[in-house]
N, C-alpha and C. Protein backbone atom coordinates (compact mmCIF):
# COMPACT_ATOMS: atom_id res chain seq x y z
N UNK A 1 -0.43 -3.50 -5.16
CA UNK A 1 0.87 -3.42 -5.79
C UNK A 1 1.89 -2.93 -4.79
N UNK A 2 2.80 -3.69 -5.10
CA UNK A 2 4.54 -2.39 -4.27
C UNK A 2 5.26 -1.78 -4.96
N UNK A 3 5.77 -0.33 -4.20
CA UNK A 3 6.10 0.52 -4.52
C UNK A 3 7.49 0.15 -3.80
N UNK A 4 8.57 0.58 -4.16
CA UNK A 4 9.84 0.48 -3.47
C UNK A 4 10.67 1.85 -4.11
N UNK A 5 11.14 2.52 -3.26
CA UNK A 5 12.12 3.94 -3.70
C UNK A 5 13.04 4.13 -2.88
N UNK A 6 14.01 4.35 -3.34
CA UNK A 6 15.57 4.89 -3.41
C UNK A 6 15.27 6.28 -2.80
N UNK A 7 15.65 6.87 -1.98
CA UNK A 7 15.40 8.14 -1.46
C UNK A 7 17.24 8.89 -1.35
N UNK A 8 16.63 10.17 -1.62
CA UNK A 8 18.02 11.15 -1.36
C UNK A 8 17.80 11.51 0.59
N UNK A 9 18.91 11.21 1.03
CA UNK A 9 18.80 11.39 2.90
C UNK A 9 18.86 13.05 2.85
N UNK A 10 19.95 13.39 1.74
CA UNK A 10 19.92 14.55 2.23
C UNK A 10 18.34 15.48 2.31
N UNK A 11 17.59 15.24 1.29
CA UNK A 11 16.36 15.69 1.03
C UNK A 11 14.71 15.15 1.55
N UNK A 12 14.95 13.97 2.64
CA UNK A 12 14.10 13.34 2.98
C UNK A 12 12.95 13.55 3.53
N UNK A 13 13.63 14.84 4.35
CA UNK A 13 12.65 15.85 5.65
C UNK A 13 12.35 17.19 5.03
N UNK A 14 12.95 17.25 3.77
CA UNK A 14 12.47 19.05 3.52
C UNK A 14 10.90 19.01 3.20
N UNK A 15 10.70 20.07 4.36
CA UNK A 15 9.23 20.74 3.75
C UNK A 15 8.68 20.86 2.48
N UNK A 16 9.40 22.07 2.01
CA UNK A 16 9.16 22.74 0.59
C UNK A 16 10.30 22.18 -0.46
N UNK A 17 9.42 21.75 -1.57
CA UNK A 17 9.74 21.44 -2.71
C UNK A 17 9.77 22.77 -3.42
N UNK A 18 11.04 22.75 -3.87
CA UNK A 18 10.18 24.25 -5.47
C UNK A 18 10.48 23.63 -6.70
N UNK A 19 9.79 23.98 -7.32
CA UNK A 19 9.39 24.32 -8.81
C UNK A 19 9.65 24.99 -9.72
N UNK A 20 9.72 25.25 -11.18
CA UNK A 20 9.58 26.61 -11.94
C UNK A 20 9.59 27.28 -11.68
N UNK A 21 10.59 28.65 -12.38
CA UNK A 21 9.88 30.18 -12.27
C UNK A 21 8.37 30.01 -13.64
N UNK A 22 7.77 31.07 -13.22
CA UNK A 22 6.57 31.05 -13.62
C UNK A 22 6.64 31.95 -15.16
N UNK A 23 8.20 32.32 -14.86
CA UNK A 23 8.47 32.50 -16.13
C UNK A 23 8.80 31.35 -17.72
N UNK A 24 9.29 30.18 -16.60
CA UNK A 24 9.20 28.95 -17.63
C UNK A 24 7.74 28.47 -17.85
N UNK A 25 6.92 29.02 -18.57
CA UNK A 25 5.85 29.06 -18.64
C UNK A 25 5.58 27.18 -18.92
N UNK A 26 6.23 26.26 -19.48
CA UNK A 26 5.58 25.39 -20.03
C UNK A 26 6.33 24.36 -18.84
N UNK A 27 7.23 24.56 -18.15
CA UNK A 27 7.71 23.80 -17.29
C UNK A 27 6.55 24.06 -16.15
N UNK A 28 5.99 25.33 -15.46
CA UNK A 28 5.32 25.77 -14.42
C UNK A 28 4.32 24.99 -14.66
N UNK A 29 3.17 25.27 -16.14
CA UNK A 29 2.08 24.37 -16.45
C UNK A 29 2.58 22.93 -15.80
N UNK A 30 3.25 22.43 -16.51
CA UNK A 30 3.55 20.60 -16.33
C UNK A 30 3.31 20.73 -14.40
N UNK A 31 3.78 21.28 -13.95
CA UNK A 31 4.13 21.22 -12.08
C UNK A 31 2.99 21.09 -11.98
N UNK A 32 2.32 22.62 -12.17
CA UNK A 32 0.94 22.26 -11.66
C UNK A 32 0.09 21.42 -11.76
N UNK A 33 0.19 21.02 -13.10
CA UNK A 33 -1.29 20.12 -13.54
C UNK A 33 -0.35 18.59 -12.57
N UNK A 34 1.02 18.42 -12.63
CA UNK A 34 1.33 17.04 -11.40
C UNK A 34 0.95 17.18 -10.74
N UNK A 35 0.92 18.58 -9.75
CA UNK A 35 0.49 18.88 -7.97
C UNK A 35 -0.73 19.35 -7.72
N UNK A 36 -1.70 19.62 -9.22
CA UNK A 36 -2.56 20.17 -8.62
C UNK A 36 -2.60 21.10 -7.50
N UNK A 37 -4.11 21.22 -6.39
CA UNK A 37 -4.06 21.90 -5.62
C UNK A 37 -2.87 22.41 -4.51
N UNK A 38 -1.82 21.45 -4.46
CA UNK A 38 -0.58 21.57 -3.71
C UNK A 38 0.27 22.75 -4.41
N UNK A 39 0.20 22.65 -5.70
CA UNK A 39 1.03 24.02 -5.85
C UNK A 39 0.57 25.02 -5.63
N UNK A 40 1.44 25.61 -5.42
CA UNK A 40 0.94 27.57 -5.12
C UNK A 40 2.85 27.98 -5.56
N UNK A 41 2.42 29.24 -5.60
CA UNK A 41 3.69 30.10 -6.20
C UNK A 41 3.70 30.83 -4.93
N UNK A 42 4.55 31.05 -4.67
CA UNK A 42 5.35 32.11 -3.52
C UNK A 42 7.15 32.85 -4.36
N UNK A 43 6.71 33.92 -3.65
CA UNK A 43 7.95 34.91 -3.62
C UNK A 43 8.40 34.90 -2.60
N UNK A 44 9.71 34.96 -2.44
CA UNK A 44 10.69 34.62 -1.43
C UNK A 44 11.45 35.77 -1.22
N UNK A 45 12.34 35.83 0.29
CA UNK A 45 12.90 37.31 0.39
C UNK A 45 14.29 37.45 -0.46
N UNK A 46 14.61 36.63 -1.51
CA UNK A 46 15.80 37.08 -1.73
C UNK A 46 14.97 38.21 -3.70
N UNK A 47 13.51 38.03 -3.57
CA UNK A 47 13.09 38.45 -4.64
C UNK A 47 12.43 37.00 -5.71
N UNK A 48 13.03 35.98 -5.47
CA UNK A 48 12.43 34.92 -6.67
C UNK A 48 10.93 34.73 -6.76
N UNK A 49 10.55 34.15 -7.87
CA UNK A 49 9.15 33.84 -7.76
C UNK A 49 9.06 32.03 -8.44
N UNK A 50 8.97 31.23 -7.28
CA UNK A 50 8.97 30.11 -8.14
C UNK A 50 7.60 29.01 -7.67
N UNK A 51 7.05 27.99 -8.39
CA UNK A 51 6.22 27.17 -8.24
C UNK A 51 6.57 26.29 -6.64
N UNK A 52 5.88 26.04 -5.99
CA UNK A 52 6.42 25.13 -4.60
C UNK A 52 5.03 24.64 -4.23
N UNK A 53 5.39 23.18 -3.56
CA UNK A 53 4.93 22.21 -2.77
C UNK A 53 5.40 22.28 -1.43
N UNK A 54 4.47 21.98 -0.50
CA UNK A 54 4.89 22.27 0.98
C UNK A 54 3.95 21.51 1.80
N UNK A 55 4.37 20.46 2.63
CA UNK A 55 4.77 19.37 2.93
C UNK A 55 4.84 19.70 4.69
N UNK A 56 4.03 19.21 5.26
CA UNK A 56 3.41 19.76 7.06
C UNK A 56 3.94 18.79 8.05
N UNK A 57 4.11 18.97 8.85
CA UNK A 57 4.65 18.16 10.01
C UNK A 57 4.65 18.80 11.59
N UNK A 58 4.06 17.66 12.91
CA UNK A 58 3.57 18.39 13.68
C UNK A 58 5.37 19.22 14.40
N UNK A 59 6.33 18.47 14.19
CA UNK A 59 7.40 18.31 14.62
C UNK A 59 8.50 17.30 14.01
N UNK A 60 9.92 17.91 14.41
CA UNK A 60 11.08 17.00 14.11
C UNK A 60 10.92 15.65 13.66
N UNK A 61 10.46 15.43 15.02
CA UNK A 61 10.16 13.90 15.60
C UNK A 61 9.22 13.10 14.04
N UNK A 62 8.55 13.68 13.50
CA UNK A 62 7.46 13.73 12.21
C UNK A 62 8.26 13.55 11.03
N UNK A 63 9.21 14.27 10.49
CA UNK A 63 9.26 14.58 9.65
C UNK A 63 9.76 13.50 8.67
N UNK A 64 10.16 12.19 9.44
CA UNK A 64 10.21 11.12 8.11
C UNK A 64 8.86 10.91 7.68
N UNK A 65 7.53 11.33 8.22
CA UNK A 65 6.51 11.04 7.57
C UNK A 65 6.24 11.72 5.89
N UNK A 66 6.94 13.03 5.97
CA UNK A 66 7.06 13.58 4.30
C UNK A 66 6.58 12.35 3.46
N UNK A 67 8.03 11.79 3.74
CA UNK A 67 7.26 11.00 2.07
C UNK A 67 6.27 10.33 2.28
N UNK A 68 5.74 9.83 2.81
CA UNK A 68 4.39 9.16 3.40
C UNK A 68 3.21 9.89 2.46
N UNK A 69 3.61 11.50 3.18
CA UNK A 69 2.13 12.31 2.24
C UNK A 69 2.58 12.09 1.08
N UNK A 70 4.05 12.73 0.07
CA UNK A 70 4.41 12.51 -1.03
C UNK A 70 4.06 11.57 -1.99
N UNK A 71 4.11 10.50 -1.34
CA UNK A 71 3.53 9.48 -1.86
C UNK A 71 1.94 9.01 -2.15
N UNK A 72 1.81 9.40 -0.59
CA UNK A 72 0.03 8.66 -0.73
C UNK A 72 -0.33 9.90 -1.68
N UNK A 73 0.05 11.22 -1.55
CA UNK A 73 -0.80 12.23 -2.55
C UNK A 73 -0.58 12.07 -4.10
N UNK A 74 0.53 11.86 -4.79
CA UNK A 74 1.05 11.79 -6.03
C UNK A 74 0.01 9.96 -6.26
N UNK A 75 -0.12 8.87 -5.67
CA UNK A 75 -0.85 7.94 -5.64
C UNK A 75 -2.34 8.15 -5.85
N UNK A 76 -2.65 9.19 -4.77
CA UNK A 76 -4.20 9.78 -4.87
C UNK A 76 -4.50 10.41 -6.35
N UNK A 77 -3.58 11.34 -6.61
CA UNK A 77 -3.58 12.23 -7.31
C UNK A 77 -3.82 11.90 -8.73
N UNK A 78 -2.73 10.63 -8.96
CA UNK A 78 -2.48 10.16 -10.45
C UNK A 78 -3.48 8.88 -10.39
N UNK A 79 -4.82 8.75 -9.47
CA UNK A 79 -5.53 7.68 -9.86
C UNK A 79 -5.18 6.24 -10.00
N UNK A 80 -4.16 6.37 -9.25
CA UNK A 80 -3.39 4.82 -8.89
C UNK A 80 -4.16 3.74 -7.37
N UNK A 81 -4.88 4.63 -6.86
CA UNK A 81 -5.25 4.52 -5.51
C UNK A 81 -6.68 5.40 -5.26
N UNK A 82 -7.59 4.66 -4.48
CA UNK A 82 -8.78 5.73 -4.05
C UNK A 82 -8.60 5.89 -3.31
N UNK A 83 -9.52 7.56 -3.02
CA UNK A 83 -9.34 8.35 -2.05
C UNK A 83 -9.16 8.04 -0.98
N UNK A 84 -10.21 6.61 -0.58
CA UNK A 84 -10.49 6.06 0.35
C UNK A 84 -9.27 5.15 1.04
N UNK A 85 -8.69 4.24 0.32
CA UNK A 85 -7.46 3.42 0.04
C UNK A 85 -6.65 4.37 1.25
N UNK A 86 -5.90 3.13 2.15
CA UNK A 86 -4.58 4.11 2.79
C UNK A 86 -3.58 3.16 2.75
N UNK A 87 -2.39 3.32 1.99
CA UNK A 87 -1.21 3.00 1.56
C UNK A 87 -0.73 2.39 2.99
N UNK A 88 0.39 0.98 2.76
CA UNK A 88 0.94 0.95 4.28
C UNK A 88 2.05 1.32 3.82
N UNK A 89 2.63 1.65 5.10
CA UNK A 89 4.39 2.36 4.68
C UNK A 89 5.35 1.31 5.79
N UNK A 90 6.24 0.65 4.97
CA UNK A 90 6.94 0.19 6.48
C UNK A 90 7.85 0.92 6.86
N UNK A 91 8.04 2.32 6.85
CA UNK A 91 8.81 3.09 7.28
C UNK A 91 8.75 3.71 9.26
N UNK A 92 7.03 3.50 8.72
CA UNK A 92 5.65 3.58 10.46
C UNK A 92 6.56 2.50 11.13
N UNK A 93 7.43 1.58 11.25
CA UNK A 93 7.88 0.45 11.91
C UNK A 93 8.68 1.20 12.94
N UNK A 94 9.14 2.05 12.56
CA UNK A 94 10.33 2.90 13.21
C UNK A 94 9.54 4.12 14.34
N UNK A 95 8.87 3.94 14.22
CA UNK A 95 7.69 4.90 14.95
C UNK A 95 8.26 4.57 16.44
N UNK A 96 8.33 3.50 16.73
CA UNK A 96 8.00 2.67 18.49
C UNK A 96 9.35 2.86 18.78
N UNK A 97 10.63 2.49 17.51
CA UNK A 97 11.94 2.58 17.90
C UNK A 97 12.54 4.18 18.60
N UNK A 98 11.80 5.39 17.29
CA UNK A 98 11.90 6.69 17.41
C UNK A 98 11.13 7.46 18.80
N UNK A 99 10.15 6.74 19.50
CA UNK A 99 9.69 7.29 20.02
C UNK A 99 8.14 8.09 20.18
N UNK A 100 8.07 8.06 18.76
CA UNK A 100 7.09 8.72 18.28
C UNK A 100 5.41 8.41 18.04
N UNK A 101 4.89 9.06 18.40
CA UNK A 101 2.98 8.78 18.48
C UNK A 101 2.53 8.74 17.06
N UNK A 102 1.92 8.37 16.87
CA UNK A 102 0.60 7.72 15.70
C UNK A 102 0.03 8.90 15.27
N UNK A 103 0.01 10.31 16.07
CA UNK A 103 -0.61 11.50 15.62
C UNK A 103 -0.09 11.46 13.74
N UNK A 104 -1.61 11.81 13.11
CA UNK A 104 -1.10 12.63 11.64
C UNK A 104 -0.29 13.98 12.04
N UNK A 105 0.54 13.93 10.87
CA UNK A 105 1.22 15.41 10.98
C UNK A 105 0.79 16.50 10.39
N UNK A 106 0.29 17.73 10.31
CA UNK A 106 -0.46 18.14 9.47
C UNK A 106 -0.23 20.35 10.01
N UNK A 107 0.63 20.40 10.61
CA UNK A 107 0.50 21.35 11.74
C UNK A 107 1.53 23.08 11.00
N UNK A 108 2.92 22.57 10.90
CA UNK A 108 3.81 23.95 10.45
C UNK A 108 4.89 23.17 9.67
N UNK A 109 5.31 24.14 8.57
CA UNK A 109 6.54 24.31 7.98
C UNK A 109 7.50 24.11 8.57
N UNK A 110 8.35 23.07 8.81
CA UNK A 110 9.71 22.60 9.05
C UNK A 110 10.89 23.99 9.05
N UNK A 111 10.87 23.74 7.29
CA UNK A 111 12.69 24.13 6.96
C UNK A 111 11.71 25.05 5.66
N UNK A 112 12.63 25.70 5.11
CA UNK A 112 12.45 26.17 3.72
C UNK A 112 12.71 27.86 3.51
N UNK A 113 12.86 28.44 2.61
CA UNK A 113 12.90 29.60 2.22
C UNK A 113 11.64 30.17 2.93
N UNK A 114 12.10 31.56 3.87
CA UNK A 114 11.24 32.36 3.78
C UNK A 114 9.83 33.01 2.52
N UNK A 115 8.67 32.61 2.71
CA UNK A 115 7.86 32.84 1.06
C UNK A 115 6.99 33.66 1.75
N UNK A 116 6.17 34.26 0.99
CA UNK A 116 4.94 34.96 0.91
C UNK A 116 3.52 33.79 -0.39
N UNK A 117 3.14 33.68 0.41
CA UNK A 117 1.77 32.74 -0.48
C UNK A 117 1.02 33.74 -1.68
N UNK A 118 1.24 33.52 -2.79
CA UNK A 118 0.46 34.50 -4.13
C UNK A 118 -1.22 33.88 -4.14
């Protein structure tokens, strides 16, 4: 099947997604049971406590790969695709133009709120 999406530029490369406070108890449930093992809750230094997804890259140069995982994982995840299955992206086209190596990205946190992992 194809998938085709409309993407926000401004939001393309962020690391961390957040979520719920964990005080919206029935909104937090819904996150998790979407992200499964990807969610975790972190507290942040301004005091919040909210649900977040976080999203790895070895470098800059990487970081249009985000939606790549976004995708293939929410695909994996919701049983649309086996484990095994690897999605093509023609976004990888831009790889040779950008400069950039074939390495998976898998390495540090980009951008995002300072957190502490609960």
């Amino acid at each position: 099947f194809v998938v085709g999406l409309q993407l926000n530029a401004a939001a393309l490369t962020r690391t961390v997604d957040f979520g719920p406070s964990p005080e919206d108890a029935l909104r937090a449930a819904q996150f998790r049971e979407f992200w499964g093992d990807k969610a975790e809750l972190r507290r942040f230094e301004d005091g919040s406590i909210l649900e977040t997804v976080t999203w790895f890259v070895a470098d800059e140069a990487r970081a249009h790969t985000i939606v790549q995982q976004v995708v293939t994982y929410v695909l994996r995840r919701q049983a649309l695709i086996a484990p095994t299955d690897a999605p093509v992206f023609l976004h990888s086209q831009l790889d040779r133009v950008l400069g950039v190596g074939a390495k998976a990205s898998a390495k540090r946190p980009r951008q995002g709120r300072r957190a502490e992992t609960r």
